[in-house]
Every structure is written in structure tokens, then in C-alpha cells.
C-alpha atoms as a PDB file:
ATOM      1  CA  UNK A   1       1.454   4.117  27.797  1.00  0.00           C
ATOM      2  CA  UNK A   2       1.281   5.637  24.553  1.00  0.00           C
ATOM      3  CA  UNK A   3      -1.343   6.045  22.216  1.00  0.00           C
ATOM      4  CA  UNK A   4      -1.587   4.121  19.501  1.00  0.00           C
ATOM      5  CA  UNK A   5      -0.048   5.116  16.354  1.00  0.00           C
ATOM      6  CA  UNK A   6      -2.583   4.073  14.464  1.00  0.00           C
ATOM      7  CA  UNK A   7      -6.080   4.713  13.885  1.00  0.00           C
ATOM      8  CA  UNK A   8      -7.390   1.560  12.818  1.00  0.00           C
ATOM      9  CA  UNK A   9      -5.949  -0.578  15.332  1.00  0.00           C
ATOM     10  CA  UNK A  10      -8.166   0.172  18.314  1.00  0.00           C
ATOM     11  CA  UNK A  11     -11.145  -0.201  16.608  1.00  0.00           C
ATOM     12  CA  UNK A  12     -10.922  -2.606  13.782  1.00  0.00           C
ATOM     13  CA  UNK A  13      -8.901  -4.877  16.084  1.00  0.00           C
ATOM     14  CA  UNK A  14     -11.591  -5.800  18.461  1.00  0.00           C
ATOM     15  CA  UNK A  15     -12.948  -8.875  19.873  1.00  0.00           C
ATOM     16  CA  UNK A  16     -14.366 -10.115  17.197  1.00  0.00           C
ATOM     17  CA  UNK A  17     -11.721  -9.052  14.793  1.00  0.00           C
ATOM     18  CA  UNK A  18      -8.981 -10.883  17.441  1.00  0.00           C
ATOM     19  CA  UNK A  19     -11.156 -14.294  17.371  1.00  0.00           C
ATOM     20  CA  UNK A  20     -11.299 -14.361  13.203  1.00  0.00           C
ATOM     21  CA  UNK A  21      -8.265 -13.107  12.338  1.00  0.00           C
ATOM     22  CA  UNK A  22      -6.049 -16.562  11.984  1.00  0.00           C
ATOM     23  CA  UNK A  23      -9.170 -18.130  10.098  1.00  0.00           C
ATOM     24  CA  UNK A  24      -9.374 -15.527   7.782  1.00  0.00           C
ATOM     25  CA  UNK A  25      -5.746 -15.370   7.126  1.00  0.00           C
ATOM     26  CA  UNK A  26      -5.285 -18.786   6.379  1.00  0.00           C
ATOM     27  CA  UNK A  27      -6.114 -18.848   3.304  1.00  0.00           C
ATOM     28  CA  UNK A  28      -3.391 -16.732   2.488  1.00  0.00           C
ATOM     29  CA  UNK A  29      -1.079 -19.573   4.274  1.00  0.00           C
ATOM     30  CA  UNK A  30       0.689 -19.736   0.972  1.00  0.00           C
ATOM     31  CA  UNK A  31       2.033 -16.256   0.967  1.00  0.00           C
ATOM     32  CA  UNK A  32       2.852 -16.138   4.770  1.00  0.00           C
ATOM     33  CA  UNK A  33       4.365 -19.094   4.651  1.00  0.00           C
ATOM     34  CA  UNK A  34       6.659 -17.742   1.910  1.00  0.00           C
ATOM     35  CA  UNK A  35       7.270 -14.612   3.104  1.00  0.00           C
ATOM     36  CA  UNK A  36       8.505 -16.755   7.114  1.00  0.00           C
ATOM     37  CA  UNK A  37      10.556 -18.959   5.249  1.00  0.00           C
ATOM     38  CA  UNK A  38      12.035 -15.857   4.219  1.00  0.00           C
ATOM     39  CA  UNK A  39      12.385 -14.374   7.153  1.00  0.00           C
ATOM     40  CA  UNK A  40      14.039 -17.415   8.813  1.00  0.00           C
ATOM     41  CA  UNK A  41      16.664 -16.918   5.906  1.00  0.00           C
ATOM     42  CA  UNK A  42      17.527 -13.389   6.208  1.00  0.00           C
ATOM     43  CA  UNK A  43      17.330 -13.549   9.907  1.00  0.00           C
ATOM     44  CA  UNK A  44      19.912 -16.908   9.714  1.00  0.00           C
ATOM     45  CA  UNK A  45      23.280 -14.319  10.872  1.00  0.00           C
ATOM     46  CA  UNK A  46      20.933 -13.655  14.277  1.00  0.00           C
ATOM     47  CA  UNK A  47      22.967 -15.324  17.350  1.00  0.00           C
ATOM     48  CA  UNK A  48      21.564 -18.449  18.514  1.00  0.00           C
ATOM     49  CA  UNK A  49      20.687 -16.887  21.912  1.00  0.00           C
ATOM     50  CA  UNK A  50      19.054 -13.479  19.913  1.00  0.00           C
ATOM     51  CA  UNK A  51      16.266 -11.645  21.447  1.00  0.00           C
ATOM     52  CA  UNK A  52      13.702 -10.480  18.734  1.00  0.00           C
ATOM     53  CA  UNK A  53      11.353  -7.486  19.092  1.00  0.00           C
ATOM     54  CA  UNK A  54       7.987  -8.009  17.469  1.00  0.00           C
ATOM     55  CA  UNK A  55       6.154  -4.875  16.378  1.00  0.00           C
ATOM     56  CA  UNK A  56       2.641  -5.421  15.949  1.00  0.00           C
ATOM     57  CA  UNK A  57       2.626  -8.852  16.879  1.00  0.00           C
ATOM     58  CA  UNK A  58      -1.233  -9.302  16.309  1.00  0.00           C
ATOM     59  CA  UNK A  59      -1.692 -13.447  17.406  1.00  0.00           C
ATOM     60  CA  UNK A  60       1.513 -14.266  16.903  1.00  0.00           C
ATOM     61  CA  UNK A  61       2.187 -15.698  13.751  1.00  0.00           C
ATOM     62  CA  UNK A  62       6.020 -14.524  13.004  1.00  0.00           C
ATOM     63  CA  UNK A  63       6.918 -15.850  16.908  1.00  0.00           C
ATOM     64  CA  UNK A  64       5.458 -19.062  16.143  1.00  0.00           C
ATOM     65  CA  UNK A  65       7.557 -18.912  12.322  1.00  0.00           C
ATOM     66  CA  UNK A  66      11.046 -18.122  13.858  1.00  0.00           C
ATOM     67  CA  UNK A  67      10.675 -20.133  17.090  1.00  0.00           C
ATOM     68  CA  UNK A  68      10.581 -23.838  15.674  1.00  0.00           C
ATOM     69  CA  UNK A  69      13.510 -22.840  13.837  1.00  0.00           C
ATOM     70  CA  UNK A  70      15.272 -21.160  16.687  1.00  0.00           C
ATOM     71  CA  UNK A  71      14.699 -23.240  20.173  1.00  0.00           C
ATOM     72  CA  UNK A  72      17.351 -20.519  22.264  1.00  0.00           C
ATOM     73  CA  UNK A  73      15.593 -17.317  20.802  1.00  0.00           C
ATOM     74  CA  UNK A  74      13.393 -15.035  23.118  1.00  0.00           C
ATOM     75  CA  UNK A  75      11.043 -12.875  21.838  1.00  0.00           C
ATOM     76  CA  UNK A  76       9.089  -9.541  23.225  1.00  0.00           C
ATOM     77  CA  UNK A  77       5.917  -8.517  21.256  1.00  0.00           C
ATOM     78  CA  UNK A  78       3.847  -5.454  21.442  1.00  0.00           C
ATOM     79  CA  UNK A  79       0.938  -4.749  20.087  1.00  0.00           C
ATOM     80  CA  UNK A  80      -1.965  -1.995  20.876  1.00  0.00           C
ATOM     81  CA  UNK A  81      -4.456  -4.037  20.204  1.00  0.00           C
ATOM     82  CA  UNK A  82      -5.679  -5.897  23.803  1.00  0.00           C
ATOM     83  CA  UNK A  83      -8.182  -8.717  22.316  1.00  0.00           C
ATOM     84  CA  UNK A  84      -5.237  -9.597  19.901  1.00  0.00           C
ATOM     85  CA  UNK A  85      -2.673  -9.986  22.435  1.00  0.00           C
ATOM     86  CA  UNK A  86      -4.792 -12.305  24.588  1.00  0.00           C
ATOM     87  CA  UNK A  87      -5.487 -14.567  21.437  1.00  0.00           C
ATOM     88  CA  UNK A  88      -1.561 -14.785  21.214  1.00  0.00           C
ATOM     89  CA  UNK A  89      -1.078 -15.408  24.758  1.00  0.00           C
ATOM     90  CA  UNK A  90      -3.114 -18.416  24.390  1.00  0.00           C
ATOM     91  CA  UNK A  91      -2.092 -19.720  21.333  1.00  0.00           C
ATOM     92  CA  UNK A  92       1.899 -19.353  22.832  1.00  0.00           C
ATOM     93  CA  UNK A  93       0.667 -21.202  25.912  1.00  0.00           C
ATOM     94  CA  UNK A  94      -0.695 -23.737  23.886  1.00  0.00           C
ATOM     95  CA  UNK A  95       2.438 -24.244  21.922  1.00  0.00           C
ATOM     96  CA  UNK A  96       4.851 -24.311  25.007  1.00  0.00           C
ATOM     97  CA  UNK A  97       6.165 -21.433  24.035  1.00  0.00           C
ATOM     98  CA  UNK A  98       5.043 -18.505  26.101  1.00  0.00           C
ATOM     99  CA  UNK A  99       8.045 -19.201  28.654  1.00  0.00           C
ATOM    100  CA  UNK A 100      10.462 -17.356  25.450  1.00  0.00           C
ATOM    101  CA  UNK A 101       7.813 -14.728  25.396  1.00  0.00           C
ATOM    102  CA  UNK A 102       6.966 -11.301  26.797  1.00  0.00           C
ATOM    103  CA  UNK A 103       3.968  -9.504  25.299  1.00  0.00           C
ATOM    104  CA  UNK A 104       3.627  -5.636  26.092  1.00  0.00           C
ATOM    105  CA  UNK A 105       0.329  -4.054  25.524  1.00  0.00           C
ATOM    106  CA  UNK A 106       1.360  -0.991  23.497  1.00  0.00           C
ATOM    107  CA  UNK A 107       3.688   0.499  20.774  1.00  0.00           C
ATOM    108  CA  UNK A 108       7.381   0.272  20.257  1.00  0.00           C
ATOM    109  CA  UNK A 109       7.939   3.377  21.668  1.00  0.00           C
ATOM    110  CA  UNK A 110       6.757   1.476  25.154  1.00  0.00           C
ATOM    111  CA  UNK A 111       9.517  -0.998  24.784  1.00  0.00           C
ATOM    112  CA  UNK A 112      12.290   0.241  26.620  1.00  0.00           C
ATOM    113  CA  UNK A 113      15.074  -2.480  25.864  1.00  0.00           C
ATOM    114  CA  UNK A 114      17.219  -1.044  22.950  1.00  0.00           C
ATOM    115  CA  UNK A 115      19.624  -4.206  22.228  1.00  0.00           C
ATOM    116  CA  UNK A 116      17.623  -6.262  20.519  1.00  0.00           C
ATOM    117  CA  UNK A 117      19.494  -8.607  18.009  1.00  0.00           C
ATOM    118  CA  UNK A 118      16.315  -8.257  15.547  1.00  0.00           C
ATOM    119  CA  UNK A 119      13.058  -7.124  14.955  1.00  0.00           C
ATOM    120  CA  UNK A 120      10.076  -8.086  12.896  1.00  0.00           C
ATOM    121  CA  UNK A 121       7.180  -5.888  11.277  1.00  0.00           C
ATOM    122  CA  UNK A 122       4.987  -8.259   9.168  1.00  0.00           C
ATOM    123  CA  UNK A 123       1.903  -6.137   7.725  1.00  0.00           C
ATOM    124  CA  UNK A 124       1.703  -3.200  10.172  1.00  0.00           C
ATOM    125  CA  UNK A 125       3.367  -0.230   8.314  1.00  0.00           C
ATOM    126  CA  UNK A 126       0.039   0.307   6.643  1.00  0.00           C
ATOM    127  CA  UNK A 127      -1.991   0.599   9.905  1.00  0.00           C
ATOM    128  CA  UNK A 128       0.375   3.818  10.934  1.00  0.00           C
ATOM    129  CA  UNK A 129      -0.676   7.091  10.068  1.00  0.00           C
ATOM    130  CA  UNK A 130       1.461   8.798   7.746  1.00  0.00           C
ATOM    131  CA  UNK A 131       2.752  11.499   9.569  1.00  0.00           C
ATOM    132  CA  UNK A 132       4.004   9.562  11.921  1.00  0.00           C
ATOM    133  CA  UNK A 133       5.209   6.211  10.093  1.00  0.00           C
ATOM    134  CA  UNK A 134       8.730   7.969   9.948  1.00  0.00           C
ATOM    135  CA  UNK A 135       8.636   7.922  14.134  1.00  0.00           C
ATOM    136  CA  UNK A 136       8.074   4.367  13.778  1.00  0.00           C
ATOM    137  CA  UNK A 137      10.809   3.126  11.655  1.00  0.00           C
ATOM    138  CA  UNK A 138      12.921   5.306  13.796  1.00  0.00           C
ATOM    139  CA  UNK A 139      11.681   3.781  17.100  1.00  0.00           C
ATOM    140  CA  UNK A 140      12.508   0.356  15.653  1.00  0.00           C
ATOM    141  CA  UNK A 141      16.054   1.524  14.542  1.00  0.00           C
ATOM    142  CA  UNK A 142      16.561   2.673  18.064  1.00  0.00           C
ATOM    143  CA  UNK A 143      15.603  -0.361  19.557  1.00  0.00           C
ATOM    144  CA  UNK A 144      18.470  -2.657  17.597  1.00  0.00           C
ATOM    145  CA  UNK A 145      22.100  -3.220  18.527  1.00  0.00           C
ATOM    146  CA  UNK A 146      24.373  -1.907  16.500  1.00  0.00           C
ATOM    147  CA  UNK A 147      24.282  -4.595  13.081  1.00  0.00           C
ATOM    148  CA  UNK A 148      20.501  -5.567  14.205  1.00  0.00           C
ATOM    149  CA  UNK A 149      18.345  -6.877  11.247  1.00  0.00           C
ATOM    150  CA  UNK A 150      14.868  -5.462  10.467  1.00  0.00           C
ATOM    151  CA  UNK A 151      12.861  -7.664   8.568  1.00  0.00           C
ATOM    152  CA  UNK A 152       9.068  -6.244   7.448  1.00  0.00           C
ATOM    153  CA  UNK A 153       6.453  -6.462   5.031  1.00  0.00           C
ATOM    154  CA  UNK A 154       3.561  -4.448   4.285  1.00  0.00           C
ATOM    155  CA  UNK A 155       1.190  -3.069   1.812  1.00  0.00           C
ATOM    156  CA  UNK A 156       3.107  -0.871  -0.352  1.00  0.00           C
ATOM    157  CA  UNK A 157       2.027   0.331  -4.144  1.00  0.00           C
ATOM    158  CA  UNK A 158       2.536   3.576  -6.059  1.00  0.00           C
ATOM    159  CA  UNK A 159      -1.102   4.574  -5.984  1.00  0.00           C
ATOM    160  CA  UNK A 160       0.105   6.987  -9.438  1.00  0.00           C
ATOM    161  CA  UNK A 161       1.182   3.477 -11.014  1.00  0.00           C
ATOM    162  CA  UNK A 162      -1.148   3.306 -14.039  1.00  0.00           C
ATOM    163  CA  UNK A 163      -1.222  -0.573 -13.374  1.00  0.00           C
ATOM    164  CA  UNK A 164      -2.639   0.654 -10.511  1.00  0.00           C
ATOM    165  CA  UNK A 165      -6.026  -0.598 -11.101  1.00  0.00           C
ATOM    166  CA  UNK A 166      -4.582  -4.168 -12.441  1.00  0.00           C
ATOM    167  CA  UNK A 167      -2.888  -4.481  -9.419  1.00  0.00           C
ATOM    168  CA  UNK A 168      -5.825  -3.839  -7.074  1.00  0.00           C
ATOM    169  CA  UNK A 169      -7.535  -6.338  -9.196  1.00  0.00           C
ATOM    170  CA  UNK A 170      -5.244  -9.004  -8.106  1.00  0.00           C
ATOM    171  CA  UNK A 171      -5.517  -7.680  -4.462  1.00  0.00           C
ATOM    172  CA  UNK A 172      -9.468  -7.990  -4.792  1.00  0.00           C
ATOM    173  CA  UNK A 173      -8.756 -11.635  -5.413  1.00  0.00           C
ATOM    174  CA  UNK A 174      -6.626 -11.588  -2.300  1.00  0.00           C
ATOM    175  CA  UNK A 175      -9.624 -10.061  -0.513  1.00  0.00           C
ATOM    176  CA  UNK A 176     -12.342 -12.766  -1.356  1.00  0.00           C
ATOM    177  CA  UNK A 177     -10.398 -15.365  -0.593  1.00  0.00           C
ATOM    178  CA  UNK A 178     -10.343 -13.938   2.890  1.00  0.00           C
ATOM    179  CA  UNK A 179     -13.923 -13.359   3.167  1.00  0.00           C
ATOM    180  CA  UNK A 180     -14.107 -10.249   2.360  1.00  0.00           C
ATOM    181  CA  UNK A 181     -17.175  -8.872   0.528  1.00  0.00           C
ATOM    182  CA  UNK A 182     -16.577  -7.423  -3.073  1.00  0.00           C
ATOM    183  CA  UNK A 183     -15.460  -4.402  -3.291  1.00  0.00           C
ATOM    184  CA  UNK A 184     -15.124  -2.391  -6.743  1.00  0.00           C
ATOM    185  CA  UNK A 185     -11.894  -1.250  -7.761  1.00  0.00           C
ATOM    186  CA  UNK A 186     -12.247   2.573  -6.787  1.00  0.00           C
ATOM    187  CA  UNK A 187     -13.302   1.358  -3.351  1.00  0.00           C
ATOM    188  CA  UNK A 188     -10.533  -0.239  -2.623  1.00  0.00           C
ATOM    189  CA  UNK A 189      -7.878   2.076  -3.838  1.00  0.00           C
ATOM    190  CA  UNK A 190      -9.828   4.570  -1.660  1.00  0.00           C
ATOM    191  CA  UNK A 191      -8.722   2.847   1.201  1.00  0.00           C
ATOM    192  CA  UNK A 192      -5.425   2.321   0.096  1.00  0.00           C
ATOM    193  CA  UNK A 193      -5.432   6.143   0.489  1.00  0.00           C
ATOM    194  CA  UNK A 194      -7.331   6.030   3.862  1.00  0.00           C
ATOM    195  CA  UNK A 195      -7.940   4.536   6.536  1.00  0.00           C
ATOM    196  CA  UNK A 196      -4.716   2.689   4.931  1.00  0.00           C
ATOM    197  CA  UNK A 197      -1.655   4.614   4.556  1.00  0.00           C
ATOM    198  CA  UNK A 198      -0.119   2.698   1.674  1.00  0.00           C
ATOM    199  CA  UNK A 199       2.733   4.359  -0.136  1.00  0.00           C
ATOM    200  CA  UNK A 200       5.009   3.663  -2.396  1.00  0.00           C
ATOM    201  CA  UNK A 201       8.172   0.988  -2.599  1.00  0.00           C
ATOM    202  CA  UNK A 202      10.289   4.369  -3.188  1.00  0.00           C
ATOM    203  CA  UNK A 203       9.136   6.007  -0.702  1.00  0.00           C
ATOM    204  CA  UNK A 204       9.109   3.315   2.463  1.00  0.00           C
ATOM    205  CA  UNK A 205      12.801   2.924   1.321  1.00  0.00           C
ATOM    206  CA  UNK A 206      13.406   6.644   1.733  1.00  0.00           C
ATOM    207  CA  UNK A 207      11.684   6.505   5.237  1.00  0.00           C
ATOM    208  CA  UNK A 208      13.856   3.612   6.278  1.00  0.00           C
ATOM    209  CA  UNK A 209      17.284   5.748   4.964  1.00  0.00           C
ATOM    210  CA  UNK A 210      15.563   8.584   7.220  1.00  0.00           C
ATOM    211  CA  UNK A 211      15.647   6.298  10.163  1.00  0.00           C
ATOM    212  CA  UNK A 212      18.774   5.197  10.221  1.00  0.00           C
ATOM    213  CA  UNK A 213      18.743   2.120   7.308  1.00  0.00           C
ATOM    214  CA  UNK A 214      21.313   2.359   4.700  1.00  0.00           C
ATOM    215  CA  UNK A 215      20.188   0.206   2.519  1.00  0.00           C
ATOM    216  CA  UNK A 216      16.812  -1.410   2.508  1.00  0.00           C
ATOM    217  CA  UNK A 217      16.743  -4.548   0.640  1.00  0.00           C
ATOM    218  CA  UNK A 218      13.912  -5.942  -1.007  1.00  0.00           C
ATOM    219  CA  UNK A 219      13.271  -9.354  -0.464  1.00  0.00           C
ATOM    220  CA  UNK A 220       9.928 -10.637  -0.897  1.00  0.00           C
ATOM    221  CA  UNK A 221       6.472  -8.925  -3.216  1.00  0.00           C
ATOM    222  CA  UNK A 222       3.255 -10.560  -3.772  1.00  0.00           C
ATOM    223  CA  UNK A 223       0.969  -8.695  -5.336  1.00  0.00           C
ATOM    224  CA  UNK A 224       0.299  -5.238  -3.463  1.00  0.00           C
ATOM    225  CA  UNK A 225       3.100  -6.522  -0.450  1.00  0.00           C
ATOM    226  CA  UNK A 226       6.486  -6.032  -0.131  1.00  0.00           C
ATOM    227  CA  UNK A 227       8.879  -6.423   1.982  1.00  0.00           C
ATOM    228  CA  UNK A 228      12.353  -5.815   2.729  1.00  0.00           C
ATOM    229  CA  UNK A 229      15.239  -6.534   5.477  1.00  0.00           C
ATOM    230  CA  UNK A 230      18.133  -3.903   6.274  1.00  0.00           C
ATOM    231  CA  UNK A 231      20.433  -3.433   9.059  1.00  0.00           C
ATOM    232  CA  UNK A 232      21.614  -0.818  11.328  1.00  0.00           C
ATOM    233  CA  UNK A 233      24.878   0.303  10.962  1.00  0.00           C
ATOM    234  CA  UNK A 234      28.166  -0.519  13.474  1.00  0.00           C
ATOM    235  CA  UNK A 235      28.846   2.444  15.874  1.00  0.00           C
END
């Protein structure tokens, strides 16, 4: 199995991070829910049998999103991250839903399937290290059938923006309603720069064109995240 490709994930994804994590994130249910409703819409041309590929599937909220819309759709999700993976194999077998499911412990690059109607990416970009977020997208492309959809969201500012600081004054906000403690300004944007890897809108769309994209559409921004679908091209 590979490593991960990122080196937060491991670590900051423990046991205790696995058990929190849907508490702390709902209080940004209003967002999420946005940004899966859509999702659901861009992914409507999927077939009604599709099988999705969910990268960095954490405790699975996107399955959860796309399969009460989507009763025939199958879904494989990977993640590094062990504790997280066992909080999402109980929450799917709660649901009835972990018969749809496969769950890899790993990276994309340890899913071998490459015809995968569509695949999903909701706030993971950020976690990989820069010199190798490029792989990533290009592991994702390869894993599509020809006219796949990518749909993903992530962190993504120009950290040279001089509304920089403005804007990590809104995410700040975004931070305490998680829980977070209070951070000043500089702090934050420090780890923007690292152990983040947050870049800008530009240049995650010039990444995606490098991995095979043609044109990444945006689709969704809230504060510091964006997100945008694309599709890869007919042979």
C-alpha cells in the first residue's frame, strides 16, 4: 500500500480526531449541505447504475449525500486515515447502506479499477503536499471512463490576495464555530502555507488542465472554499 500523500492525515486523523469529526462539522451543515446539493446536480448526467470513486472519504458524508438520491449507485471510498474509515463503516451499516459500499484503506493510487463513471474530492486537496498534488489529480483522471465527472472542493485562496487577511477573517469565523480555539490572523494564514497546502483558484485549475481536465468549472465558493466539476475527455 502506498504511503500517504499527505502529511497531516496520519496524524491529525486519529482516534480522537475520527470520533469528533461529524460533531464538529455540523455546524457547518449549511455549507455542506449546499455544496451536496450541488454535487447531486452536476453529477445528474451519471448513469443510474454509476459507480463513484470517493477520494478521501473521511466518515462518509458525500456517500451518504449522493446515495438517497441515487438508490442503483455503488460507491468505493479510500481514505488513509484507519480510525476514519471505521467511523464510516459504521455509520454506512447503520444507514443500510454499506452493501453499495467498498472502503479501501489507502490512496487513489491503491484503487485499481479505472472505469469509474465519477469521482468525488470534497476538502482533501489541501491535505496533499504540494509537490505531489499534481500526481493526485492525475491519479483521479486515470481512474474515470472516458466523459467521467470530477466533482471537488477544497481550500483554495491566493495567499498574495491583499483581501487576504479579510478573507481569513471570515474563515476565523468558520473556525469558532467549529470549536476551534482563536487563532490570530497571521496564524492562520501560516497554516494556509503549511501544514496546509492551499493555493490559488488559478493555479488548482492549471493542475487540473495538467492532469488531463480541459476545462475546470467552478461551481460552488464559500468563503476560503471552492470547488469545481470537469470532465475527462472522449478517447
Amino acid at each position: 500500500m502506498n504511503q500517504p500523500n499527505t502529511p497531516a492525515t496520519p496524524n491529525f486523523f486519529n482516534q480522537e480526531m475520527a470520533d469528533a469529526y461529524d460533531r464538529r462539522n455540523s455546524a457547518l451543515q449549511p455549507i455542506s449541505g449546499c455544496l451536496h446539493f450541488l454535487t447531486n446536480l452536476v453529477l445528474a448526467p451519471v448513469p443510474g447504475n454509476a459507480s463513484v470513486l470517493c477520494v478521501g472519504v473521511g466518515t462518509g458524508a458525500e456517500i451518504f449525500a449522493l446515495a438517497s438520491n441515487n438508490p442503483d449507485w455503488r460507491f468505493v471510498g479510500v481514505d488513509p486515515a484507519a480510525e476514519m474509515l471505521e467511523v464510516c463503516r459504521h455509520r454506512l451499516g447503520e444507514a443500510g447502506l454499506l452493501g453499495r459500499c467498498q472502503l479501501v484503506h489507502g490512496t487513489v493510487e491503491d484503487i485499481v479499477d479505472t472505469h469509474f463513471d465519477a469521482a468525488v474530492s470534497l476538502f482533501v486537496a489541501h491535505f496533499i503536499k504540494l509537490d505531489q498534488r499534481a500526481a493526485f489529480y492525475r491519479a483521479i483522471h486515470q481512474r474515470l471512463k472516458p466523459r467521467g465527472l470530477f466533482v471537488s472542493a477544497e481550500i483554495s485562496v491566493d495567499l498574495e490576495d491583499p483581501l487576504l487577511a479579510a478573507t481569513v477573517e471570515d474563515w476565523a469565523r468558520i473556525q469558532s464555530l467549529m470549536g476551534q480555539d482563536e487563532k490570530p490572523v497571521e496564524a492562520l494564514i501560516a497554516m494556509f502555507r503549511d501544514p496546509l497546502g492551499v493555493v490559488s483558484p488559478d493555479t488548482t485549475e492549471a493542475l487540473w488542465r495538467d492532469a488531463g481536465f480541459a476545462d475546470p468549472v467552478p461551481f460552488f465558493h464559500a468563503f476560503a472554499i471552492r470547488g469545481w466539476h470537469a470532465q475527462r475527455p472522449s478517447l
